[in-house]
N, C-alpha and C. Protein backbone atom coordinates (compact mmCIF):
# COMPACT_ATOMS: atom_id res chain seq x y z
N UNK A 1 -18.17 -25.60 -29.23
CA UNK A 1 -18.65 -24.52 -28.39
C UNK A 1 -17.48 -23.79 -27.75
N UNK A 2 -16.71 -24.39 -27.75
CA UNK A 2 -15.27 -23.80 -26.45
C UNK A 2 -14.36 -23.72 -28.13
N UNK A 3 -14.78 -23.49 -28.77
CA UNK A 3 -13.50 -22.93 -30.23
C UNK A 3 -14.41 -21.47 -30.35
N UNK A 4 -15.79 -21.05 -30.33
CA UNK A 4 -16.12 -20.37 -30.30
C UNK A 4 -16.01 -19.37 -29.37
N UNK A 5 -15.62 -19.44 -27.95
CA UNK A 5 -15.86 -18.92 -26.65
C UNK A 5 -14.22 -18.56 -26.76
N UNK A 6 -13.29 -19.32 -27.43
CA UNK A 6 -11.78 -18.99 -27.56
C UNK A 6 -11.89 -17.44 -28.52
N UNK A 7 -12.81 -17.67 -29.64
CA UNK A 7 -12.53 -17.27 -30.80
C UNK A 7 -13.17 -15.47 -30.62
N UNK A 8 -14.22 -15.43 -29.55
CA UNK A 8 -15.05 -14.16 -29.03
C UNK A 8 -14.29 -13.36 -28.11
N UNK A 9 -13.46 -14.40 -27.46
CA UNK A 9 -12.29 -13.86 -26.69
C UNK A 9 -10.96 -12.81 -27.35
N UNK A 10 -10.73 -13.32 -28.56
CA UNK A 10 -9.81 -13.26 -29.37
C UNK A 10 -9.98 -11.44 -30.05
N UNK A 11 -11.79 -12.05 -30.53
CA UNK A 11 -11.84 -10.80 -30.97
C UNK A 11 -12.07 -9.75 -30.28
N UNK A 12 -12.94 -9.90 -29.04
CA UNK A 12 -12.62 -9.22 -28.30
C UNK A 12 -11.73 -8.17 -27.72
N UNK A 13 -10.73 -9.02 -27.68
CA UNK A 13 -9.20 -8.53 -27.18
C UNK A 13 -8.63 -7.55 -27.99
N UNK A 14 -8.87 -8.21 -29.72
CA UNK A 14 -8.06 -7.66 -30.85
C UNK A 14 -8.88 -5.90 -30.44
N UNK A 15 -10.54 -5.80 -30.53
CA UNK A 15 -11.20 -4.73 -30.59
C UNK A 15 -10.85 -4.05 -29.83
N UNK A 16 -10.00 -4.27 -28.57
CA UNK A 16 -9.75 -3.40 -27.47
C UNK A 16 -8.03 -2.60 -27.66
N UNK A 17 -7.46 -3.63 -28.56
CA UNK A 17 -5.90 -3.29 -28.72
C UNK A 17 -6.25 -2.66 -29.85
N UNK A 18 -7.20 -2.60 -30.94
CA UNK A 18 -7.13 -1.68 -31.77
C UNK A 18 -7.27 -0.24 -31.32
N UNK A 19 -8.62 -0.32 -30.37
CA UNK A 19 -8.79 0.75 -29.79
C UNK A 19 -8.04 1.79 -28.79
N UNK A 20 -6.96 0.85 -28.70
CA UNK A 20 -5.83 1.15 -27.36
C UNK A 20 -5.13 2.61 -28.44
N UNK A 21 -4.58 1.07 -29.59
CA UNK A 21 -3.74 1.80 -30.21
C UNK A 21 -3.84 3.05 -31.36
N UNK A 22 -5.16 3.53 -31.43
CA UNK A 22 -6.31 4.13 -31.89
C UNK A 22 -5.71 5.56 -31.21
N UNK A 23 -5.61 5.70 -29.98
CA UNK A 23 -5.89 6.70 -29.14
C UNK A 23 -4.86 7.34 -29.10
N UNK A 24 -3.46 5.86 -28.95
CA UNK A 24 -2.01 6.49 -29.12
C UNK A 24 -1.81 7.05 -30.19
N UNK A 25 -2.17 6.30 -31.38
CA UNK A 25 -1.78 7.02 -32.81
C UNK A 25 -2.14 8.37 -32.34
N UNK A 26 -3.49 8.95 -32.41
CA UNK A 26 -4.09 9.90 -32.09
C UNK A 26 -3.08 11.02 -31.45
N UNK A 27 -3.06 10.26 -30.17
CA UNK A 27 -1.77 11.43 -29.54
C UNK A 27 -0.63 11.80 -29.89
N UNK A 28 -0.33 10.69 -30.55
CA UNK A 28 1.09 10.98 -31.22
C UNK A 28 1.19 11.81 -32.16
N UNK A 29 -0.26 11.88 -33.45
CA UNK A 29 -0.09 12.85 -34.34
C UNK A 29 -0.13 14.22 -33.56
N UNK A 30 -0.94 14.39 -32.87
CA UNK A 30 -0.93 16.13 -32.06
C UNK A 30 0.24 16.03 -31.57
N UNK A 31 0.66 15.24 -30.71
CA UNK A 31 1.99 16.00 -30.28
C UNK A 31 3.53 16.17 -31.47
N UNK A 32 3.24 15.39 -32.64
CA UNK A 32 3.69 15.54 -33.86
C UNK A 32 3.30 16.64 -34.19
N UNK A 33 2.11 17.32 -34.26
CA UNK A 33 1.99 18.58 -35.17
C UNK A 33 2.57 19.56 -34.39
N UNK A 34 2.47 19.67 -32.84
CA UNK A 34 2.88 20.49 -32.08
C UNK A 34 4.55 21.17 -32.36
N UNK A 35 5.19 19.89 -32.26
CA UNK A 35 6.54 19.92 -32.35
C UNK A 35 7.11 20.56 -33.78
N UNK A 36 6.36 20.03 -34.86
CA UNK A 36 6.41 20.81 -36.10
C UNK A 36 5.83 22.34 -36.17
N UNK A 37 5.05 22.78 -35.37
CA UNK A 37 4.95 24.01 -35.36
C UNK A 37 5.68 24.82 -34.58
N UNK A 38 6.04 24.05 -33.19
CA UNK A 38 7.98 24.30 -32.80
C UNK A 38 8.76 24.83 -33.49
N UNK A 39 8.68 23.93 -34.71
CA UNK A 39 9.79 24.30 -35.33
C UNK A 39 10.21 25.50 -36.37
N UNK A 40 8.59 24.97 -36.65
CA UNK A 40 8.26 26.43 -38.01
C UNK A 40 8.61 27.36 -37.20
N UNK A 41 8.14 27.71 -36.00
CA UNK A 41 8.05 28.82 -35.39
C UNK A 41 9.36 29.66 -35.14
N UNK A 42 10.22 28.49 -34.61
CA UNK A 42 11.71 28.64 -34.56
C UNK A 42 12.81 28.90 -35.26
N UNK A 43 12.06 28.39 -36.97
CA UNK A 43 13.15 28.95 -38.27
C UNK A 43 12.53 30.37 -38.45
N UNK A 44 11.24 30.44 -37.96
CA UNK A 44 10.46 31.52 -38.32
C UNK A 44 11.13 32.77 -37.80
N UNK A 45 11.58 32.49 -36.77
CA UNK A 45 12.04 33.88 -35.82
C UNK A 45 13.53 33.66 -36.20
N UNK A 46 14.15 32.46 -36.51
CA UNK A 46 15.72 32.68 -36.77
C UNK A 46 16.24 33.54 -38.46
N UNK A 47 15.14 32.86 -39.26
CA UNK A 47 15.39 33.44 -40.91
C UNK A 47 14.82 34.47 -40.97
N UNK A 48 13.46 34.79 -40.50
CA UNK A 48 12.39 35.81 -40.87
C UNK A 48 12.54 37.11 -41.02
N UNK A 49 12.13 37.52 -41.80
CA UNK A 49 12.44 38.89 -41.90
C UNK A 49 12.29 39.68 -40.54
N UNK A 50 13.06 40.92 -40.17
CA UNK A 50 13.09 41.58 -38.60
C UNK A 50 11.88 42.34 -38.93
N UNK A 51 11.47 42.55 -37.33
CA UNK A 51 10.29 43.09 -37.40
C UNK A 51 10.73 44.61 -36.81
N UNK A 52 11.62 44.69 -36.77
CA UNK A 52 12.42 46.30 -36.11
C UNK A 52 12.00 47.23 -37.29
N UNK A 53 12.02 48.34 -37.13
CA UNK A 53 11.12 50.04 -37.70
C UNK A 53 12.29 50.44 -37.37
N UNK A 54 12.43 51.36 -38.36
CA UNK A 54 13.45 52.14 -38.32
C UNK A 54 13.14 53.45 -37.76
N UNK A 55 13.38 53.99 -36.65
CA UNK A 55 12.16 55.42 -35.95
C UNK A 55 13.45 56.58 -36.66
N UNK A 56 12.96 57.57 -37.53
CA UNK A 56 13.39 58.63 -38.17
C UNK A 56 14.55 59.47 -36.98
N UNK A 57 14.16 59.48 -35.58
CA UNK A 57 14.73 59.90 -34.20
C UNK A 57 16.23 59.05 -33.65
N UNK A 58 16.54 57.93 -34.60
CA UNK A 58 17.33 56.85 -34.74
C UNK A 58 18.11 57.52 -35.22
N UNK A 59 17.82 58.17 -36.44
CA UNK A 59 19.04 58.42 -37.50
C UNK A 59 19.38 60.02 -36.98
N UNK A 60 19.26 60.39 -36.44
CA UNK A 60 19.05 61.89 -36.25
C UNK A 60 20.54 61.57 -35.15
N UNK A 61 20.32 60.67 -34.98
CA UNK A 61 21.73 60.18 -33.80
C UNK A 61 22.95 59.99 -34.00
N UNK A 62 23.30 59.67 -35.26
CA UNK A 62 24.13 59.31 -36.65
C UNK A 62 25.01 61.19 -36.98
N UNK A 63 23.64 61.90 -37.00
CA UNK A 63 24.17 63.20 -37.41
C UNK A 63 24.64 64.04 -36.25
N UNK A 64 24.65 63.41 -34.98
CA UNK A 64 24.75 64.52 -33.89
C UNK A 64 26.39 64.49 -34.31
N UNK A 65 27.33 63.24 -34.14
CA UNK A 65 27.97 63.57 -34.22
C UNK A 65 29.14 64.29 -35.57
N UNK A 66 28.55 64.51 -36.71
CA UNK A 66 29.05 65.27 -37.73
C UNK A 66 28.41 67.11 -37.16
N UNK A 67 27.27 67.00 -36.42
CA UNK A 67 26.72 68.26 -36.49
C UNK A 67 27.94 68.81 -35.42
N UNK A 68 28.54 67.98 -34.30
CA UNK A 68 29.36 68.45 -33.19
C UNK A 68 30.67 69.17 -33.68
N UNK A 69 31.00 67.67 -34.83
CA UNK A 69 32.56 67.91 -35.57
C UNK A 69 32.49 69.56 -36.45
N UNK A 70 31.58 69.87 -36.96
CA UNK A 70 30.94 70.90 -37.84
C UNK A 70 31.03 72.25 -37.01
N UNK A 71 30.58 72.54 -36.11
CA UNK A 71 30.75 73.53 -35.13
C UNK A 71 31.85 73.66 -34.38
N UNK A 72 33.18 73.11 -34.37
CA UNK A 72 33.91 73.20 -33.31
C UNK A 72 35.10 73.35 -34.61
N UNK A 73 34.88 73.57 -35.64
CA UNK A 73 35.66 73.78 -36.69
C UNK A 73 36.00 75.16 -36.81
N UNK A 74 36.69 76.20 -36.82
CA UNK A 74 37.02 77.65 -36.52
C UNK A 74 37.18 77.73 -38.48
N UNK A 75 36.30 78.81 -38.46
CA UNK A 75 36.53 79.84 -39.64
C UNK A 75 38.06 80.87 -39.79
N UNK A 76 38.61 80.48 -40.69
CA UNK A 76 39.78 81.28 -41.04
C UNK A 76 39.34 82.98 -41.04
């Protein structure tokens, strides 16, 4: 009777440390996926293609100064 009352104990215990460690696994994978999407995120913005537009009003800025050099040039 008392090998049995050892043995309910036992399993008992085991059912509760499975369950313990049930919960940790658990957390550990989310905060695992988290960190991996950290990361993606982070090569994402370091390799990724730029998300900058080139505004047509940009380049027009490029020519001011040939348009300046161009006019201040005296005709023979």
């Amino acid at each position: 009777m008392e090998n049995t009352a050892q043995s309910s104990k036992a399993i008992e215990y085991y059912k509760e440390r499975t369950e313990k460690l049930q919960l940790e696994k658990e957390a550990l994978e989310a905060k695992l996926k988290w960190y991996e999407e950290q990361f993606r995120l982070s090569q994402q913005q370091r390799f990724g293609s730029s998300s900058e537009k080139t505004n047509p009003d940009q380049l027009s800025l490029f020519n001011e100064a040939e348009d300046t050099a161009d006019s201040t040039i005296e005709e023979p």
